[in-house]
Protein backbone atom coordinates (compact mmCIF):
# COMPACT_ATOMS: atom_id res chain seq x y z
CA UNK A 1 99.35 83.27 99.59
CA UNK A 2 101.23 83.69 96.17
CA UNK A 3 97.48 84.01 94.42
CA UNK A 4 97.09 87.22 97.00
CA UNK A 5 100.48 88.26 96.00
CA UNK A 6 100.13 87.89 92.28
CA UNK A 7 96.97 90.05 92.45
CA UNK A 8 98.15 93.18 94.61
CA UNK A 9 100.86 92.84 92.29
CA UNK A 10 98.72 93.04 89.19
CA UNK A 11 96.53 96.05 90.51
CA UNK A 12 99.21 98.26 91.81
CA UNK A 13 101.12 97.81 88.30
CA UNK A 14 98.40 100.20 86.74
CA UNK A 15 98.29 102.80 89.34
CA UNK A 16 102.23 103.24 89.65
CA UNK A 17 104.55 105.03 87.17
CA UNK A 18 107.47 102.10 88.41
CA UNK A 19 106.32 98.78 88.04
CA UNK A 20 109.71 97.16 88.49
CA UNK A 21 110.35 98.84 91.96
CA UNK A 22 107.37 97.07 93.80
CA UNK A 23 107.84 94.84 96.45
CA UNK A 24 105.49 92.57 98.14
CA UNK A 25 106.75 90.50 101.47
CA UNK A 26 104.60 88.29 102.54
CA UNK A 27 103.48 86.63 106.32
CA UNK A 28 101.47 83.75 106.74
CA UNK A 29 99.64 83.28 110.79
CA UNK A 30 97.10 80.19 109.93
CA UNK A 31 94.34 82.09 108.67
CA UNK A 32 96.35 85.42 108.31
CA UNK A 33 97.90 86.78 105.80
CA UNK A 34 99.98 90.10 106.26
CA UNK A 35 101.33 91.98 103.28
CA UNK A 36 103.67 94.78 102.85
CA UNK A 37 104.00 96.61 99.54
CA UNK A 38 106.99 98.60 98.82
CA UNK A 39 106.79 101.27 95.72
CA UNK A 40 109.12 103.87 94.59
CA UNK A 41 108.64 107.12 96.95
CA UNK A 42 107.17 109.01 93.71
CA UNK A 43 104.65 106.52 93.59
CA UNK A 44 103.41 106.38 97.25
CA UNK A 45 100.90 109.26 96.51
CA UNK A 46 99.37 107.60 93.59
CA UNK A 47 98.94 103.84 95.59
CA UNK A 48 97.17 105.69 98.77
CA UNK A 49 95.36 108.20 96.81
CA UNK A 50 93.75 111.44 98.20
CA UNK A 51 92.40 110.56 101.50
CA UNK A 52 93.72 107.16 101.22
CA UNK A 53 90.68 106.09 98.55
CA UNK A 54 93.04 104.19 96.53
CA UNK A 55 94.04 101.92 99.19
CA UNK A 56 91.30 101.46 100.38
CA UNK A 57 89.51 100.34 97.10
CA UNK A 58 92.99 97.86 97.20
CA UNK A 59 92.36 96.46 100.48
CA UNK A 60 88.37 95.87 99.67
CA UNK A 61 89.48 93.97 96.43
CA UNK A 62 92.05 91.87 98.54
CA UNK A 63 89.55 91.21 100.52
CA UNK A 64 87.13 89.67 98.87
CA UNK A 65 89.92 87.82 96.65
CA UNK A 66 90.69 86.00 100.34
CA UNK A 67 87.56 85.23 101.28
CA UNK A 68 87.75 82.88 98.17
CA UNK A 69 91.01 80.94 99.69
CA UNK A 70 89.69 81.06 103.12
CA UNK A 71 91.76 83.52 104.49
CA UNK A 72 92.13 87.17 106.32
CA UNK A 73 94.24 89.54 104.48
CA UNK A 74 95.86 93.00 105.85
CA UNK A 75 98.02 95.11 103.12
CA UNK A 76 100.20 97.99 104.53
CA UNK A 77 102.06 100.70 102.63
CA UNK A 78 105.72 100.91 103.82
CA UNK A 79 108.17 103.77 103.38
C-alpha cells in the first residue's frame, strides 16, 4: 500500500501549485485499497481537471500500478 501511496503522491506533486499540503490516508480491505487525497482548495481544480480528465487519467495510472501488487485501488478527492 505505501508503493500506491508513494506514486499518487509523486503524480499529484506536478499538477498542484502546493506540494506540501497533500494528504494521502490510506485503507486496506484484503484486496482493497481505498485512498483519499487531500490538496489545498486552490488546487482541487487543477487535480480533477475540466470534466474530471485529470482524475481520471490518475485513477487509470493507479490502476494499472495495482494490478502489479495484486490489488484493487479506488482514489477519491476530499474537500
Amino acid at each position: 500500500m505505501d508503493q500506491l501511496e508513494d506514486l499518487l503522491r509523486f503524480l499529484v506533486q506536478g499538477i498542484v501549485d502546493d506540494p506540501d499540503s497533500i494528504e494521502i490516508t490510506g485503507t486496506e480491505n484484503g484486496s482493497r485499497v481505498d485512498l483519499e487525497l487531500r490538496v489545498a482548495s486552490e488546487d482541487m481544480g487543477k487535480v480533477i481537471g475540466r470534466g474530471g480528465k485529470t482524475i481520471g487519467a490518475i485513477r487509470k495510472v493507479m490502476k494499472a500500478a495495482s494490478v502489479k501488487a495484486n490489488k484493487r485501488v479506488n482514489v477519491e478527492v476530499v474537500g
